[in-house]
N, C-alpha and C. Protein backbone atom coordinates (compact mmCIF):
# COMPACT_ATOMS: atom_id res chain seq x y z
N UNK A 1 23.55 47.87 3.36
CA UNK A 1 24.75 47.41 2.71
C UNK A 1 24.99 45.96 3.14
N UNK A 2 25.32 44.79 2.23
CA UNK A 2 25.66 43.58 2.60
C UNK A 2 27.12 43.55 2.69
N UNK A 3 27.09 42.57 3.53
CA UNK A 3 28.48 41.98 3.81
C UNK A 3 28.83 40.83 2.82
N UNK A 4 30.15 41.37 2.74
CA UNK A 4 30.61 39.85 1.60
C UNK A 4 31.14 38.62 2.21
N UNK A 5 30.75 38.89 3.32
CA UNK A 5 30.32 37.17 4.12
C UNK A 5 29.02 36.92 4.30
N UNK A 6 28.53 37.06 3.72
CA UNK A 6 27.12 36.70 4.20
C UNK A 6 26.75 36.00 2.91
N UNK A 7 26.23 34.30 3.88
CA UNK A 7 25.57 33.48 2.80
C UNK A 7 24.25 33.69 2.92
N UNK A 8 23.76 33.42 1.44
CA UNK A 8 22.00 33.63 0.97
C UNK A 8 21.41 32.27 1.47
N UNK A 9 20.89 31.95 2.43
CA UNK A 9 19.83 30.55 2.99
C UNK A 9 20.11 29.74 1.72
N UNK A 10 19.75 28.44 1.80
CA UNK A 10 20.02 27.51 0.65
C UNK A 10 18.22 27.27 0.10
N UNK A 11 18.24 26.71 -0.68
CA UNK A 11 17.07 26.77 -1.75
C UNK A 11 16.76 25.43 -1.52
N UNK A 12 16.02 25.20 -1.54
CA UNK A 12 15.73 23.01 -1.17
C UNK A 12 15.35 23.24 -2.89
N UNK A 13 15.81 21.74 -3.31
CA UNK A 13 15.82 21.12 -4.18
C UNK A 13 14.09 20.67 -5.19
N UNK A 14 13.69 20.47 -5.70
CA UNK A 14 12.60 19.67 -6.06
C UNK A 14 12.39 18.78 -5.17
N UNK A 15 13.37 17.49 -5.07
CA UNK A 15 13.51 16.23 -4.62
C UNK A 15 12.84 16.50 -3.11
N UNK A 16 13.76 17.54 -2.63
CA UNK A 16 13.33 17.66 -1.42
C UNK A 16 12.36 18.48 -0.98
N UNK A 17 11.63 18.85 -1.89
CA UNK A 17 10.57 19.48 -1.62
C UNK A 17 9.37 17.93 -1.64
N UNK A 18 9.66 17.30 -2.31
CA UNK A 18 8.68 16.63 -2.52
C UNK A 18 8.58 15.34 -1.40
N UNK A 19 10.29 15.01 -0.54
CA UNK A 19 10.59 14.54 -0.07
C UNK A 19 9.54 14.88 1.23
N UNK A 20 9.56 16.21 1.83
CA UNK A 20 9.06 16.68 2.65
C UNK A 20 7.52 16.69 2.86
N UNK A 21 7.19 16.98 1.17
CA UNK A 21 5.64 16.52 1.22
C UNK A 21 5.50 15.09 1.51
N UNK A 22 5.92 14.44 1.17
CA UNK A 22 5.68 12.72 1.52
C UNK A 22 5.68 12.79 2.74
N UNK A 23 6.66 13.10 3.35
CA UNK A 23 6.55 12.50 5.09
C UNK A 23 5.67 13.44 5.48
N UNK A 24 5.40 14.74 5.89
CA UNK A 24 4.14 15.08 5.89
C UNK A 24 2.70 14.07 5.60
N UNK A 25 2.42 14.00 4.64
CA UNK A 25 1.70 12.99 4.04
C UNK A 25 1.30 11.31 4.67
N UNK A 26 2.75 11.28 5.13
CA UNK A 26 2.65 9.99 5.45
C UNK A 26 2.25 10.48 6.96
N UNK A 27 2.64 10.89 7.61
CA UNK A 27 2.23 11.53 9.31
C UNK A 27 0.91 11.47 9.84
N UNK A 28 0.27 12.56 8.35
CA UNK A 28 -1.04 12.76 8.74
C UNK A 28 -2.00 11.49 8.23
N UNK A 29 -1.43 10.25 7.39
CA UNK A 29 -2.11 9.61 7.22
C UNK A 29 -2.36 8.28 8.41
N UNK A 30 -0.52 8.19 9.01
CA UNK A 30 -0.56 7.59 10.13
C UNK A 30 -1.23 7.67 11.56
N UNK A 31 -1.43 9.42 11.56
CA UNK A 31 -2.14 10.06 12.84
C UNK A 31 -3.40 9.41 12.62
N UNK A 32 -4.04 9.61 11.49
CA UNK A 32 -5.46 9.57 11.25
C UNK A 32 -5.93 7.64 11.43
N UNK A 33 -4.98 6.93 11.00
CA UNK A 33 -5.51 5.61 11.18
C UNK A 33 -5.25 5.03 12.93
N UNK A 34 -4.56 5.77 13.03
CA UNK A 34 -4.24 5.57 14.59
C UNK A 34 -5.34 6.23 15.54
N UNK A 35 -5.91 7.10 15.22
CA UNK A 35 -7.00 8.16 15.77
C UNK A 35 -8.05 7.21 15.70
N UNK A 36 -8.58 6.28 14.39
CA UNK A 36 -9.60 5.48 13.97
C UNK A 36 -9.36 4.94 14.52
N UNK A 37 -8.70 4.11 14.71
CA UNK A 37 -8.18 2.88 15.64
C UNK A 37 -8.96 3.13 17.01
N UNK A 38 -8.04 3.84 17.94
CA UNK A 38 -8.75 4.38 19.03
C UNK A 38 -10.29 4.47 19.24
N UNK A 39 -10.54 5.42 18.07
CA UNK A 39 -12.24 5.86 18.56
C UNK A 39 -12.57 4.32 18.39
N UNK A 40 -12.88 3.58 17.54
CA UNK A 40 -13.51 2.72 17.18
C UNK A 40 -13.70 1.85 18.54
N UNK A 41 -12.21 1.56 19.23
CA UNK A 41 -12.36 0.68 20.31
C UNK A 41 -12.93 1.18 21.44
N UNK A 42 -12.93 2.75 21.62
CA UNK A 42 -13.36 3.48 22.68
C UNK A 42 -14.78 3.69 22.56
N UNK A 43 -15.32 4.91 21.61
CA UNK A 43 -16.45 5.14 21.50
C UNK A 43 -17.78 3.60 21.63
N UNK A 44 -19.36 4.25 21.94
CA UNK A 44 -19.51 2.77 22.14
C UNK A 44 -20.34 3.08 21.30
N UNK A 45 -19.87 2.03 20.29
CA UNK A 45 -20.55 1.48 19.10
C UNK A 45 -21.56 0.67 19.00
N UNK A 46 -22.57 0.66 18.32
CA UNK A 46 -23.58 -0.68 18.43
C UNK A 46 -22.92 -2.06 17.71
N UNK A 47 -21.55 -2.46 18.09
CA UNK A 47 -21.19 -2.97 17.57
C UNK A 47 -20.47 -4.09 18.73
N UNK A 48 -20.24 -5.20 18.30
CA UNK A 48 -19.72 -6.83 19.07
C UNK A 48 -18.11 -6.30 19.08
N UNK A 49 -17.59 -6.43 21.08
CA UNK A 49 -16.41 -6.07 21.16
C UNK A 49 -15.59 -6.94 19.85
N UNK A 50 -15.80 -8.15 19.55
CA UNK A 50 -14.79 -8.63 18.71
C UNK A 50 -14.51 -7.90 17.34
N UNK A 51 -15.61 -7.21 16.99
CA UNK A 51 -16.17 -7.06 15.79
C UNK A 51 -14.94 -5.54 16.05
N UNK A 52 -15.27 -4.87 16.58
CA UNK A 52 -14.53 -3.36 17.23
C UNK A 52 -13.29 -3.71 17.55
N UNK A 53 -12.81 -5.14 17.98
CA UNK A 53 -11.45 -5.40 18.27
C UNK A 53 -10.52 -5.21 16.78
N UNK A 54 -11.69 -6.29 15.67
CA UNK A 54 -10.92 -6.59 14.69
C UNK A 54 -10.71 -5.37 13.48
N UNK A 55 -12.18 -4.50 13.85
CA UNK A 55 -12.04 -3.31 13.02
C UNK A 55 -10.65 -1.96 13.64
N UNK A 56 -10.15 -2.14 14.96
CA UNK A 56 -9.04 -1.45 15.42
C UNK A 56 -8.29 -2.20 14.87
N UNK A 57 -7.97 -3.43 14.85
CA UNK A 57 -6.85 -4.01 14.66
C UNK A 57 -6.56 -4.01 12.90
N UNK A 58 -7.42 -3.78 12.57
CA UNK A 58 -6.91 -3.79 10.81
C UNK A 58 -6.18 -2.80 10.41
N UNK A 59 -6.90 -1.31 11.11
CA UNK A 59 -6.52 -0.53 10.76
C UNK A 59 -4.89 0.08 11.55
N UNK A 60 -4.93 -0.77 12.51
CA UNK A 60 -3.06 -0.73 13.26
C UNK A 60 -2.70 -1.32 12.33
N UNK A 61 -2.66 -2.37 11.74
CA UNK A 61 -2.11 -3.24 10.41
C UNK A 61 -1.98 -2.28 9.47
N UNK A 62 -3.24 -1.80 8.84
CA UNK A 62 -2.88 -0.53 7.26
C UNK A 62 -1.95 0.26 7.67
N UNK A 63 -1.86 0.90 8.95
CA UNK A 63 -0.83 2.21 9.63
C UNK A 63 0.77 1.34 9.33
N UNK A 64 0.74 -0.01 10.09
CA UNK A 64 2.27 -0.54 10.02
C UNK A 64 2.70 -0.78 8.42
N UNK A 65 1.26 -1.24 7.53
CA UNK A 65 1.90 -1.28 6.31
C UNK A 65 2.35 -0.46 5.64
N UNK A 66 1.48 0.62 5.59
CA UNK A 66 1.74 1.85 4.95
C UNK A 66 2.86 2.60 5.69
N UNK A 67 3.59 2.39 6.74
CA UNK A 67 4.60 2.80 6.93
C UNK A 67 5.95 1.87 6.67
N UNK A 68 5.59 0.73 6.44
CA UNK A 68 6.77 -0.49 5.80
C UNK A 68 6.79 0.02 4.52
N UNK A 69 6.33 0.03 3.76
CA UNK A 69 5.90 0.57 2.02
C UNK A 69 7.00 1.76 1.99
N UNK A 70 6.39 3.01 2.50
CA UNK A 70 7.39 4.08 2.57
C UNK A 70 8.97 4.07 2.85
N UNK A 71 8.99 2.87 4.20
CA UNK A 71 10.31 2.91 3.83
C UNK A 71 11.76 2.49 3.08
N UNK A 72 10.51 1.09 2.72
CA UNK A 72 11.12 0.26 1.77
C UNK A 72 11.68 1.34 0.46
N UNK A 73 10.63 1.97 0.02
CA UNK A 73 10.64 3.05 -0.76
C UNK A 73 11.71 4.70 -1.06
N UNK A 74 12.47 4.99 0.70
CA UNK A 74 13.63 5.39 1.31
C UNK A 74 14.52 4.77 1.32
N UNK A 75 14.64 3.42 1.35
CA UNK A 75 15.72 2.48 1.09
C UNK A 75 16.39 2.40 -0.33
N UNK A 76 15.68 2.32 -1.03
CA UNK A 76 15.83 2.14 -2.30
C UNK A 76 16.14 3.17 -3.01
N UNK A 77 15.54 4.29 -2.43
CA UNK A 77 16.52 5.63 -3.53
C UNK A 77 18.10 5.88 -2.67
């Protein structure tokens, strides 16, 4: 038997369903360039420290952009 106080959980929206997939999305894309980052400078590559400096460092750059983008993108709605 229910009680007639009892609220039914709320239903998320579209918006926020999709909201949720994005940041998800964006997480695992940030983990992953950040992960690259790392190995690249760590693991030893047959590759010229500068060369391994600049290939970490681009990809810290794509991670900060792609997280400026998104939020610019939160701002605006």
């Amino acid at each position: 038997m229910s009680s007639p106080f009892t609220v039914p959980p709320p239903t998320p929206n579209a918006t926020e369903i999709k909201r949720r997939r994005a940041i998800i999305t964006l997480r695992v894309v940030l983990f992953f360039l950040g992960v690259s980052a790392l190995l690249v400078l760590v693991l030893p590559l047959p590759l010229p420290a500068p060369v391994r400096a600049l290939a970490a460092g681009s990809d810290l750059i794509a991670a900060l952009v792609v997280y400026a983008i998104y939020r610019q993108r939160i701002k605006a709605r």
